[in-house]
Protein backbone atom coordinates (compact mmCIF):
# COMPACT_ATOMS: atom_id res chain seq x y z
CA UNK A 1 23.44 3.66 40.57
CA UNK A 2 24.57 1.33 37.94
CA UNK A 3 22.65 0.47 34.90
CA UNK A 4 22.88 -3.46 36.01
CA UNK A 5 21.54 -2.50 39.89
CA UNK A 6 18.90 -0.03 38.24
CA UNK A 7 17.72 -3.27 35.99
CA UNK A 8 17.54 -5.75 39.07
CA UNK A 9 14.87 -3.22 40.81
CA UNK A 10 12.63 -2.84 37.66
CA UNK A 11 12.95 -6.89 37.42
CA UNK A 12 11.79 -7.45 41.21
CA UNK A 13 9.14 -4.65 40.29
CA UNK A 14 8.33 -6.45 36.87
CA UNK A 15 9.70 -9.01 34.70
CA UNK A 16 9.13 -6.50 30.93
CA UNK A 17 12.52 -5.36 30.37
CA UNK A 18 12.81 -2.30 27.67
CA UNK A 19 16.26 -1.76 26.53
CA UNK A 20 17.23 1.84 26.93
CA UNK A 21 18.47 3.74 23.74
CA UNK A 22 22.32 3.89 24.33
CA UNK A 23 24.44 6.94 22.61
CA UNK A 24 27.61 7.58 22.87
CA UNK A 25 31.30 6.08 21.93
CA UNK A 26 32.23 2.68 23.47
CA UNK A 27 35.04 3.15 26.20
CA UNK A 28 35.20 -0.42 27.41
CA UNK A 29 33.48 -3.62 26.03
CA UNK A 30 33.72 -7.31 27.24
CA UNK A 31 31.61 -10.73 26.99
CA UNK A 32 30.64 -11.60 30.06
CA UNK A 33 28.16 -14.52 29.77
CA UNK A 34 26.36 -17.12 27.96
CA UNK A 35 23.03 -16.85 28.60
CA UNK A 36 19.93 -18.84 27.40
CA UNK A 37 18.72 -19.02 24.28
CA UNK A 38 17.11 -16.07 22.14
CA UNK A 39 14.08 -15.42 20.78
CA UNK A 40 15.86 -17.31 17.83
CA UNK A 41 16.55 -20.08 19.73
CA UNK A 42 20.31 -19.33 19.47
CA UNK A 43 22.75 -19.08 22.69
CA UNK A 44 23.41 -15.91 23.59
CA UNK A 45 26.73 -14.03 24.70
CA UNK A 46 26.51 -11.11 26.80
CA UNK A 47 28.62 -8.34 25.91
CA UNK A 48 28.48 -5.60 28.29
CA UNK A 49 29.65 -1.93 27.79
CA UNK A 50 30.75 1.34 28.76
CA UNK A 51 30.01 4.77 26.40
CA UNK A 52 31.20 8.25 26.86
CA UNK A 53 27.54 9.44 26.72
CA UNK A 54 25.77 12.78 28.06
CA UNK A 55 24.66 13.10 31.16
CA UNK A 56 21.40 12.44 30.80
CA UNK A 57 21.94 9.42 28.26
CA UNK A 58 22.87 5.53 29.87
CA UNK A 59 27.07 5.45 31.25
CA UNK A 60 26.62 1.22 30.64
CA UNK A 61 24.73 -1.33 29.13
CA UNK A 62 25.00 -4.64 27.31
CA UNK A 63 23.79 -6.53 24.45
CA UNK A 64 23.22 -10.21 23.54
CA UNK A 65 24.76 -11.52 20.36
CA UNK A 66 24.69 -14.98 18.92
CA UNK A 67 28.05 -17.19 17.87
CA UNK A 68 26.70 -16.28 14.21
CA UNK A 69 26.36 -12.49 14.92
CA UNK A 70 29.88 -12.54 15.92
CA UNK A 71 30.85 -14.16 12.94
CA UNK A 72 28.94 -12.36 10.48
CA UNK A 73 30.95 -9.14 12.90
CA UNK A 74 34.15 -10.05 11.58
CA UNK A 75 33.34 -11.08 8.17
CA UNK A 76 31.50 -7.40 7.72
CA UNK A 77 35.00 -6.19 9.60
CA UNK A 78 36.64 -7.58 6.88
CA UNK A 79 34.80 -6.47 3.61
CA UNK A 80 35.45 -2.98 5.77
CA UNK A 81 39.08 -3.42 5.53
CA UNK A 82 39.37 -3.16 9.33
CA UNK A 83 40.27 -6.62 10.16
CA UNK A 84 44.03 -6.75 10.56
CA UNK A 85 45.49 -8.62 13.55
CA UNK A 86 41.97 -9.20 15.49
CA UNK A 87 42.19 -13.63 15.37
CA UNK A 88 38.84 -14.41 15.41
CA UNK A 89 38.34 -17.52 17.40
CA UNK A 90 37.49 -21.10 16.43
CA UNK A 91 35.74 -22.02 19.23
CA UNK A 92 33.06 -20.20 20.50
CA UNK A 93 33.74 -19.84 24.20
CA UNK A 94 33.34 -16.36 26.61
CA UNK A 95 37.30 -16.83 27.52
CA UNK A 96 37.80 -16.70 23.40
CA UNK A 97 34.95 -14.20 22.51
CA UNK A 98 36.46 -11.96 25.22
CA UNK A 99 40.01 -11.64 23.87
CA UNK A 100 38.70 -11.01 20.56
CA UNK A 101 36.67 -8.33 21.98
CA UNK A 102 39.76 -7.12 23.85
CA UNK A 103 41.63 -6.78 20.98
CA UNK A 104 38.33 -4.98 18.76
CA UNK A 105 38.72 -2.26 21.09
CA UNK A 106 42.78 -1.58 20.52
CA UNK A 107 41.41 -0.39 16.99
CA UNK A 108 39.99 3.14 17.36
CA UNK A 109 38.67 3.25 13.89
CA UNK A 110 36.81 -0.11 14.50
CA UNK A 111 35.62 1.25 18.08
CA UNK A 112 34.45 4.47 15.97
CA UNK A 113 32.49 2.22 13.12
CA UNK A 114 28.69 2.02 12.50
CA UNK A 115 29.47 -1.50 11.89
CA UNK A 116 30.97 -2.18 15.70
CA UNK A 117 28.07 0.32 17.32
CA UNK A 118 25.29 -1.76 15.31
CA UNK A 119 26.96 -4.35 16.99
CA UNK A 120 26.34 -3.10 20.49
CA UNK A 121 23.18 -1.98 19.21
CA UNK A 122 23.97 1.91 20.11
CA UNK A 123 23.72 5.32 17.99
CA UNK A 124 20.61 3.70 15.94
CA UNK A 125 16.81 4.40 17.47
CA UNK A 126 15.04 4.91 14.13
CA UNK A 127 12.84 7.56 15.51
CA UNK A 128 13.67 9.92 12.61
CA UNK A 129 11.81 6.86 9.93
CA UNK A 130 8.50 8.34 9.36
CA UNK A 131 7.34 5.00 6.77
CA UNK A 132 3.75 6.07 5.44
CA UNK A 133 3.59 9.44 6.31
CA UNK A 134 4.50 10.65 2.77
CA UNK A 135 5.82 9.36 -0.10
CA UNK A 136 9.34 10.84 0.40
CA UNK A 137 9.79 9.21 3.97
CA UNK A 138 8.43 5.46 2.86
CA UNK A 139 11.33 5.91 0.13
CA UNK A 140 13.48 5.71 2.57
CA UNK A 141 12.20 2.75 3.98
CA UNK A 142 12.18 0.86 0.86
CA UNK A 143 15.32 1.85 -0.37
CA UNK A 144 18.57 1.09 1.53
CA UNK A 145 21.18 3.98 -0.32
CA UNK A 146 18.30 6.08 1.24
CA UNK A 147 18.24 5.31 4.62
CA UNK A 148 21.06 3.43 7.04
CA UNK A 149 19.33 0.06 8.63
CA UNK A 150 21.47 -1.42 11.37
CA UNK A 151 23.75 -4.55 10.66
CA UNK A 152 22.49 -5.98 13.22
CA UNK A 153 18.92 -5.80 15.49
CA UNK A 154 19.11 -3.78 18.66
CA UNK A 155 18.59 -5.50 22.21
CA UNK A 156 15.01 -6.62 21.93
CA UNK A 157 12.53 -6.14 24.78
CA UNK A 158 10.39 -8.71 26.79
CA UNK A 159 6.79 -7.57 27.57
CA UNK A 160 5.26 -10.00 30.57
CA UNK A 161 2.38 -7.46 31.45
CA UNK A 162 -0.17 -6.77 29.05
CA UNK A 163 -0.53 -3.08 29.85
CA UNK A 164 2.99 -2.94 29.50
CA UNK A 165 2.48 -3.43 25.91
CA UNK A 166 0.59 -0.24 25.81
CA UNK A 167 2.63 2.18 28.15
CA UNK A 168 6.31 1.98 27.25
CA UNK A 169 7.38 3.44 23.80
CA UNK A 170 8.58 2.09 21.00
CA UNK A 171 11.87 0.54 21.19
CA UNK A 172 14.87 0.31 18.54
CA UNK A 173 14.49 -3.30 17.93
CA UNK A 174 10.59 -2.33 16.97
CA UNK A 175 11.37 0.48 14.25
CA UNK A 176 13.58 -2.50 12.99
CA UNK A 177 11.53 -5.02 12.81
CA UNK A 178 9.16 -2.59 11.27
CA UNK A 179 11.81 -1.38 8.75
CA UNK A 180 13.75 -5.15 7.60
CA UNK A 181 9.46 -5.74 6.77
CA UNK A 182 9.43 -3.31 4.00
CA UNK A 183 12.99 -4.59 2.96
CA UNK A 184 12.35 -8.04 2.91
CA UNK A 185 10.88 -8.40 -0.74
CA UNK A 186 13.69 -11.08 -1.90
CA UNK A 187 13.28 -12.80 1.48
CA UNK A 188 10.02 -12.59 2.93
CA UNK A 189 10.06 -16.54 3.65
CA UNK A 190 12.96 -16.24 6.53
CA UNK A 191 11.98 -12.48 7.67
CA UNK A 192 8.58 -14.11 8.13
CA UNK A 193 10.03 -16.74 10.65
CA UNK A 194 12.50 -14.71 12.34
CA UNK A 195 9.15 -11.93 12.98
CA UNK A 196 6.90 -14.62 14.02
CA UNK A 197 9.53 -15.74 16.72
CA UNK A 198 10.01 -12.55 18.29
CA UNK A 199 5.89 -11.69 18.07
CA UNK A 200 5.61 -15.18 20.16
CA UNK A 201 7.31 -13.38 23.28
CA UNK A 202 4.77 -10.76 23.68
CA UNK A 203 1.57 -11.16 25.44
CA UNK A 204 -1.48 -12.90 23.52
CA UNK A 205 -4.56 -10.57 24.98
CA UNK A 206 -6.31 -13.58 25.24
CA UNK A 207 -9.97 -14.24 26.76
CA UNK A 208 -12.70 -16.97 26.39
CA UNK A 209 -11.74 -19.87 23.69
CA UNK A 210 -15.62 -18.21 21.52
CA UNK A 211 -14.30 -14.65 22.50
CA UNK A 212 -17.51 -13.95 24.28
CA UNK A 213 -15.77 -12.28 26.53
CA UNK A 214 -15.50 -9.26 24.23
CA UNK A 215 -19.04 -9.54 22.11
CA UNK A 216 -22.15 -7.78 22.15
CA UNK A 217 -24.71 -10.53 24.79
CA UNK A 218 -25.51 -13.36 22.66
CA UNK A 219 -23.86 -11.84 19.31
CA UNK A 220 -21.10 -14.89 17.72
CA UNK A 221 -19.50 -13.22 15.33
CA UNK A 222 -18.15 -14.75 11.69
CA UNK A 223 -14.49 -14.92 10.95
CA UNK A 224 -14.83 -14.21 7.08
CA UNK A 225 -12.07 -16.72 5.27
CA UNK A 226 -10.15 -13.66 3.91
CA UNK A 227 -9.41 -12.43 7.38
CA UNK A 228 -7.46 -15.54 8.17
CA UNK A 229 -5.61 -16.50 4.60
CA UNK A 230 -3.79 -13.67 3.50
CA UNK A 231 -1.78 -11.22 6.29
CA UNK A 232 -1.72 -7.77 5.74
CA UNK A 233 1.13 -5.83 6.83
CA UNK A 234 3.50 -8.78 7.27
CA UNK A 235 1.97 -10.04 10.50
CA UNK A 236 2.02 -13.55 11.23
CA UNK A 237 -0.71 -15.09 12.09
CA UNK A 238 -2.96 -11.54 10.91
CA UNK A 239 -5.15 -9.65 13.42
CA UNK A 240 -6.41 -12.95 14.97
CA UNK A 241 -3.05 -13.02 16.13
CA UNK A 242 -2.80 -11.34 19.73
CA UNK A 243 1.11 -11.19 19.96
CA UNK A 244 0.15 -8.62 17.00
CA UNK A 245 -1.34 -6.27 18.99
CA UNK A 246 1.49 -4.33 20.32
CA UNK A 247 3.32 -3.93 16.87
CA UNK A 248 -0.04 -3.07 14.97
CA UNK A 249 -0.50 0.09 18.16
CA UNK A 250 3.06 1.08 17.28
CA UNK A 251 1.88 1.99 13.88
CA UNK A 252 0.57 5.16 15.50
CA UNK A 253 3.90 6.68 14.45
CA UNK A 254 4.08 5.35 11.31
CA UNK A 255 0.23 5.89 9.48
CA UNK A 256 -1.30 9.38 9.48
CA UNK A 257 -4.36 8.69 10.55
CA UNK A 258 -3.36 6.20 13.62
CA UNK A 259 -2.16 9.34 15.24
CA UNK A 260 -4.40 11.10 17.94
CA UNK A 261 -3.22 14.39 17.15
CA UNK A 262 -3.52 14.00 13.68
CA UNK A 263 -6.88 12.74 13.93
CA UNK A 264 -8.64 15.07 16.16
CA UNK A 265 -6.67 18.06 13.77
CA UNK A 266 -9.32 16.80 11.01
CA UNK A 267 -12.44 15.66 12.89
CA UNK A 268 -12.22 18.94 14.72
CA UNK A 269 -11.83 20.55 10.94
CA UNK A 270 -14.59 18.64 9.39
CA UNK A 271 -17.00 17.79 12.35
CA UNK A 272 -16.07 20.28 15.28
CA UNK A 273 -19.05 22.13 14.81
CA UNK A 274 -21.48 18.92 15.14
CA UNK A 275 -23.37 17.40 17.99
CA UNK A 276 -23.49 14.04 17.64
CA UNK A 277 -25.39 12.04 20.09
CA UNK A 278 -24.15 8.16 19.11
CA UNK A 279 -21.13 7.13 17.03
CA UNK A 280 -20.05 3.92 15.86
CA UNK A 281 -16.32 3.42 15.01
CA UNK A 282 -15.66 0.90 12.44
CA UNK A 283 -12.19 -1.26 12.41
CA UNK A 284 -11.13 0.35 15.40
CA UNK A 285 -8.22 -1.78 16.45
CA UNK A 286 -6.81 -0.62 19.44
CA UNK A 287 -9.07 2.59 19.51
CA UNK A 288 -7.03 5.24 18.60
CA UNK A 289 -9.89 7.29 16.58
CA UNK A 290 -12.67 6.38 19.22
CA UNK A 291 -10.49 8.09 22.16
CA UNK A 292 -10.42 10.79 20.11
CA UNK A 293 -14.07 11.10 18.79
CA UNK A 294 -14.64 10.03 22.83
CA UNK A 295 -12.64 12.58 23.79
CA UNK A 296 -14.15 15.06 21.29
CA UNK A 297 -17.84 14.37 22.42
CA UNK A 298 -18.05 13.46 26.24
CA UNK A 299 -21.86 13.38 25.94
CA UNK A 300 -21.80 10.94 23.25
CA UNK A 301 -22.34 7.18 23.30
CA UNK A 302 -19.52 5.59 21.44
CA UNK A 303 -19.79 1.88 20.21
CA UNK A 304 -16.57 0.96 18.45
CA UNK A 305 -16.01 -2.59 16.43
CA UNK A 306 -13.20 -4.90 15.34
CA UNK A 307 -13.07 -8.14 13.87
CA UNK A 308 -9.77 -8.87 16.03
CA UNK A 309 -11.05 -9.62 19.43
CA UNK A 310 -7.22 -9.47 20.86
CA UNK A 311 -7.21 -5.56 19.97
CA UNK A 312 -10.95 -5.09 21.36
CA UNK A 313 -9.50 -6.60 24.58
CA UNK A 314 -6.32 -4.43 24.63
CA UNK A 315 -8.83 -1.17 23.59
CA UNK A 316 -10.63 -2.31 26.99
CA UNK A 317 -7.48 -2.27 28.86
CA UNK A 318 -6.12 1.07 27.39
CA UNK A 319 -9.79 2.65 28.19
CA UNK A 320 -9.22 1.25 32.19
CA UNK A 321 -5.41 3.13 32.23
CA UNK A 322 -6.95 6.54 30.26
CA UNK A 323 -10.38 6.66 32.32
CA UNK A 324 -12.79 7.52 29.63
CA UNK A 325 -16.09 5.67 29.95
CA UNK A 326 -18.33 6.71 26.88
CA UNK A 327 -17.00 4.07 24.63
CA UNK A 328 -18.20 0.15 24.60
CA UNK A 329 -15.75 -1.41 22.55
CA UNK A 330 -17.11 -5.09 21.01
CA UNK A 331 -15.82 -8.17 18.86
CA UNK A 332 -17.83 -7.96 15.81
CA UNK A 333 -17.92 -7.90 12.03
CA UNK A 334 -19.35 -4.94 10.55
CA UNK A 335 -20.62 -6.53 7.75
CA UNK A 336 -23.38 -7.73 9.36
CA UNK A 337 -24.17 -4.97 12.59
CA UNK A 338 -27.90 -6.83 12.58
CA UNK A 339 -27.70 -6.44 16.60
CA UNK A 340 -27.29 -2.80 16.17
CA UNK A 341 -30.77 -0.86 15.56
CA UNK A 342 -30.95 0.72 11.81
CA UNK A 343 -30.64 4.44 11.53
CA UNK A 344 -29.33 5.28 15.31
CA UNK A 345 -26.10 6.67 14.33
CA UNK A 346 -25.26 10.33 13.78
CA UNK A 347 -21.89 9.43 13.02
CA UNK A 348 -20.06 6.34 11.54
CA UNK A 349 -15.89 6.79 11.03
CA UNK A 350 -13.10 3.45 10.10
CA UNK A 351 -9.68 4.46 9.57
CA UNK A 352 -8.07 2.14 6.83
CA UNK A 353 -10.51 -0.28 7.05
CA UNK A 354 -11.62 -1.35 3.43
CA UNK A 355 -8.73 -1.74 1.78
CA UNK A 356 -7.51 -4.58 4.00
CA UNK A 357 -10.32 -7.48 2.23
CA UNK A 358 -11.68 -8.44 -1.03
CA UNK A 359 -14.55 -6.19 -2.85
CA UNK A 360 -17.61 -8.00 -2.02
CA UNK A 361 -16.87 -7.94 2.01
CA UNK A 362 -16.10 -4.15 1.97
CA UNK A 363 -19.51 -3.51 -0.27
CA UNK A 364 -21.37 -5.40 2.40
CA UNK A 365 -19.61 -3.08 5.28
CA UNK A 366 -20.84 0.27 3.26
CA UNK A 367 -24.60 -1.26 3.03
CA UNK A 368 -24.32 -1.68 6.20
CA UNK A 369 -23.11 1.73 7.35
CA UNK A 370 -25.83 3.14 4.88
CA UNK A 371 -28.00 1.13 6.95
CA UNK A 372 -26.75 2.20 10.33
CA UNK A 373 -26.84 6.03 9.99
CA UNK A 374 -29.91 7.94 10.69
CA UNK A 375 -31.21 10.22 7.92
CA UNK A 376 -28.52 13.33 7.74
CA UNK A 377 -25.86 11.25 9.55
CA UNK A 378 -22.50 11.78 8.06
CA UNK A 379 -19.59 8.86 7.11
CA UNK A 380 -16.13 9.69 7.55
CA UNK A 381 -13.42 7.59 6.45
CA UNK A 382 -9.66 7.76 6.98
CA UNK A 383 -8.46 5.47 4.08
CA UNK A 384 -6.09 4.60 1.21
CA UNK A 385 -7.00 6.60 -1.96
CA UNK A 386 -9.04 6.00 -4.82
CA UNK A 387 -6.87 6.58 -7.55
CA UNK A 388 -8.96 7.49 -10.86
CA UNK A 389 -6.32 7.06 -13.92
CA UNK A 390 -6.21 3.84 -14.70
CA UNK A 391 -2.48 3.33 -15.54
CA UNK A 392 -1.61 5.37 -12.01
CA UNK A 393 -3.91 2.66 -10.39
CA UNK A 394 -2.20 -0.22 -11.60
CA UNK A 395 1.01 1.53 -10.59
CA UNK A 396 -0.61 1.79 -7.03
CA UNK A 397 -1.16 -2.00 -6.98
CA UNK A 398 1.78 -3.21 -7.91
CA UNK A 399 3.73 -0.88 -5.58
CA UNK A 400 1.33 -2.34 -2.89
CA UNK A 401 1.35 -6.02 -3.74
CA UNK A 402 4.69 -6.65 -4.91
CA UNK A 403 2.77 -7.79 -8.07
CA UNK A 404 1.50 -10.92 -6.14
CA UNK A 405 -2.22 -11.31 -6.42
CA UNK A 406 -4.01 -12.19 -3.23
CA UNK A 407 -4.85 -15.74 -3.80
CA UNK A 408 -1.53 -16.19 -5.78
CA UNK A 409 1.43 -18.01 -3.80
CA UNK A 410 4.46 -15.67 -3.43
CA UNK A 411 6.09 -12.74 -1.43
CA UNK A 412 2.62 -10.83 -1.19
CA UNK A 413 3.54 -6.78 -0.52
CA UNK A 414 1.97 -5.25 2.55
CA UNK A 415 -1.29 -4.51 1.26
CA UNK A 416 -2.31 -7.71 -0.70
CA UNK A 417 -5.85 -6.76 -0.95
CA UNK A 418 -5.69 -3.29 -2.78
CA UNK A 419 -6.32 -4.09 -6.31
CA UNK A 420 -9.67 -5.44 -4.82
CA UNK A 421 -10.10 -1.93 -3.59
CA UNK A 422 -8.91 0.29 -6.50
CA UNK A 423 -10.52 -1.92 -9.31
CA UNK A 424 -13.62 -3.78 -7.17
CA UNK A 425 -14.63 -1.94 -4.29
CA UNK A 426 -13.97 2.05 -6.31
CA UNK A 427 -14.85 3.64 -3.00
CA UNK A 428 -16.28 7.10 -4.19
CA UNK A 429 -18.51 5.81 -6.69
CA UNK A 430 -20.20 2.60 -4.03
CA UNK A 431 -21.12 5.23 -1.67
CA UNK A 432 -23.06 7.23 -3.91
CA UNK A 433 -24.20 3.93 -5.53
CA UNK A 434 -25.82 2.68 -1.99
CA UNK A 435 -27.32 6.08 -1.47
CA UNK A 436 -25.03 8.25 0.16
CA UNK A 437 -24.55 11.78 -1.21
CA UNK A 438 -22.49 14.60 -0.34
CA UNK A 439 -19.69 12.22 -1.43
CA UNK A 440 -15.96 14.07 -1.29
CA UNK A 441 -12.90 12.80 -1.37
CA UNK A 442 -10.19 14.82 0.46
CA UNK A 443 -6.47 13.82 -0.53
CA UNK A 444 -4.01 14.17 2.12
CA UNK A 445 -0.95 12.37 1.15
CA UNK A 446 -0.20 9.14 -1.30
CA UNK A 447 -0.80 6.43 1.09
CA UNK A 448 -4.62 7.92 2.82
CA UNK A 449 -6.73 10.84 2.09
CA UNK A 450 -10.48 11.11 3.82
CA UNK A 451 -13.61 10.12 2.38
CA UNK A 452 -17.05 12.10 3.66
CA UNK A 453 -20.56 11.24 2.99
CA UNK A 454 -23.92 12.23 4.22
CA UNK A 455 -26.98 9.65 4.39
């Protein structure tokens, strides 16, 4: 069965489309189409392809590429020193775009070039980028002589289906978008647009216009101003955002302590041996440490929080497809739990949580998990460190913020809120402050360690 037959079933089934990952050297290659308009907004030519590929690995496929894309093609051809005799068109037409692509593959050192397979958008998936898992790997990210980025973005996928979002993997086009983020420093302005224009083709989790749908009865909850003025990770729009929702879940690859097995490795280590009868997860976004703490104490009574209600409503939808009912997932802001009894948890976890707003909203989310946990309840927190020397903390900041402070105008880095953290907030010295004791810190790597406390 052809890759193009195989495509029209999953289309009748569903209209998401997830481009495969194609590998393999290009044996035939020829624009067939213009189709409609791009996320961009840009017409689109169809070039469709056949690779000498394993078995198991796609025999065909095709990309879309924009007039532009095959300009900027021949130019990069060019500065390669591989452009001899290939007459790019003046007119942008599929009779002209195919000749051209005809004569491309008489050239076996062009059909052999990263530059032509970024241009298909094969022999790139990005699944060896591990970004904030240590030091060594976000290097890479950061630093292009480090790491190879694509010339050009893979085939991106459509998601129709909400819990489509959820069950198909990450695609090649996502570890992109993920990686031009981090490079995008000198221009965040047009990587910004070109983001927020793919985001706006995946599903917006939406629910009730007051999000009642998703909050405690007769709880409203307060959006606090910070939470809507400066993004964190490069996401338009922020958390409020629902067309974030799939891109913030992919980070389960990309942050320690977003991944299950990672997770449950350390609250196995430090908590295995407890019995905790009610649990309240903090900042839970699309639930990946409640599943696990859920998962980890079937006779508990989970009730897990975020201030987004587009990820509480795509935490619902992921609890329907894994069957686990001892979690009630909620809208709310934990700096004010008031609807939640004082001293009925045995357990209270967030996984990079205060680090993402200014000082005085994170000191009002510690009083209140002070507040929340019963006497001898323990706090656990998966979050960025606390660094202690002052000129290694200033370092930290400025590697986080790009030097832009949060209220300032300008290219803010992907954690805009940190030197709130390391210089306001000082997280091991405000939980013994409020009362806590017991207070540890537990480094893992430079980006998160844990933080414990007992009440």
């Amino acid at each position: 069965m052809s890759l193009f037959v195989l495509l029209a079933l999953v289309a009748a089934a569903s209209s998401s489309y997830v481009p495969p990952y194609y590998e393999g050297q290009p044996t035939f290659a020829a624009v067939a189409t213009l189709d409609p308009p791009d996320f961009r907004g840009e017409d689109v030519y169809r070039i469709e392809f056949n690779l000498d590929a394993k078995v198991e690995m796609p025999q065909d496929g095709f990309i879309h590429r924009s007039w532009e894309d095959f300009q900027k093609f021949d130019h990069l051809l060019t500065t390669h020193l591989m452009n001899f005799g290939l007459q790019f068109p003046s007119e942008p037409t599929i009779e002209n775009l195919d000749a051209y692509m005809k004569r491309v593959m008489e050239h076996s050192n062009i059909v052999k070039s990263n530059v032509f397979h970024d241009f298909l958008g094969i022999n790139w998936s990005g699944k060896d980028l591990k970004f904030m898992q240590s030091l060594a790997e976000f290097m890479k990210v950061v630093i292009p002589p480090l790491y190879r980025a694509p010339d050009f973005a893979p085939e991106p996928p459509v998601f129709s289906q909400e819990a489509d979002c959820i069950s198909f993997e990450e695609t090649p086009f996502e570890v992109y978008a993920y990686l031009m983020g981090f490079r995008s420093q000198t221009s965040l302005q047009e990587f910004n647009v070109w983001f927020k224009a793919f985001l706006s083709t995946y599903p917006t989790f939406s629910g009730l216009a007051d999000d009642s749908d998703v909050q405690p009865e007769g709880v409203s909850v307060m959006i606090p101003p910070h939470f809507n003025q400066t993004f964190v990770h490069f996401l338009p729009g922020g958390y409020l955002n629902g067309q974030t929702v799939r891109i913030s879940f992919l980070g389960k690859s990309k942050f320690n302590f977003l991944d299950e097995t990672r997770i449950k490795e350390y609250l196995t280590m430090l908590y295995g041996d407890k019995n905790p009868k009610r649990i309240l997860d903090i900042g839970t976004g699309p639930g990946f440490s409640a599943f696990v703490l859920a998962e980890m104490f079937p006779e508990s009574e989970i009730i897990a929080v975020d201030l987004a209600a587009p990820y509480i409503r795509m935490a619902r939808k992921w609890q329907e497809l894994r069957n686990i009912t001892n979690i009630k997932f909620y809208h709310a802001n934990a700096e004010d739990l008031s609807w939640l009894e004082s001293e009925s948890f045995d357990l209270i976890n967030y996984a990079y949580v205060l680090h993402e707003m200014p000082a005085d909203n994170a000191m009002r989310i510690i009083n209140e998990m002070f507040r929340l946990l019963a006497p001898g309840g323990l706090m656990n927190g998966f979050e960025v460190p606390f660094v202690e020397p002052i000129a290694e903390r200033w370092t930290y900041v400025e590697f986080n913020t790009w030097g832009h402070h949060w209220q300032d105008a300008g290219p803010q880095g992907p954690e805009p809120y940190i030197e709130e953290y390391e210089f306001g907030t000082m997280l091991t010295d405000s939980l013994a402050n409020v009362g806590f004791s017991s207070v540890e810190y537990i480094d893992y790597s430079y980006f998160e360690g844990i933080f414990k406390a007992q009440k």
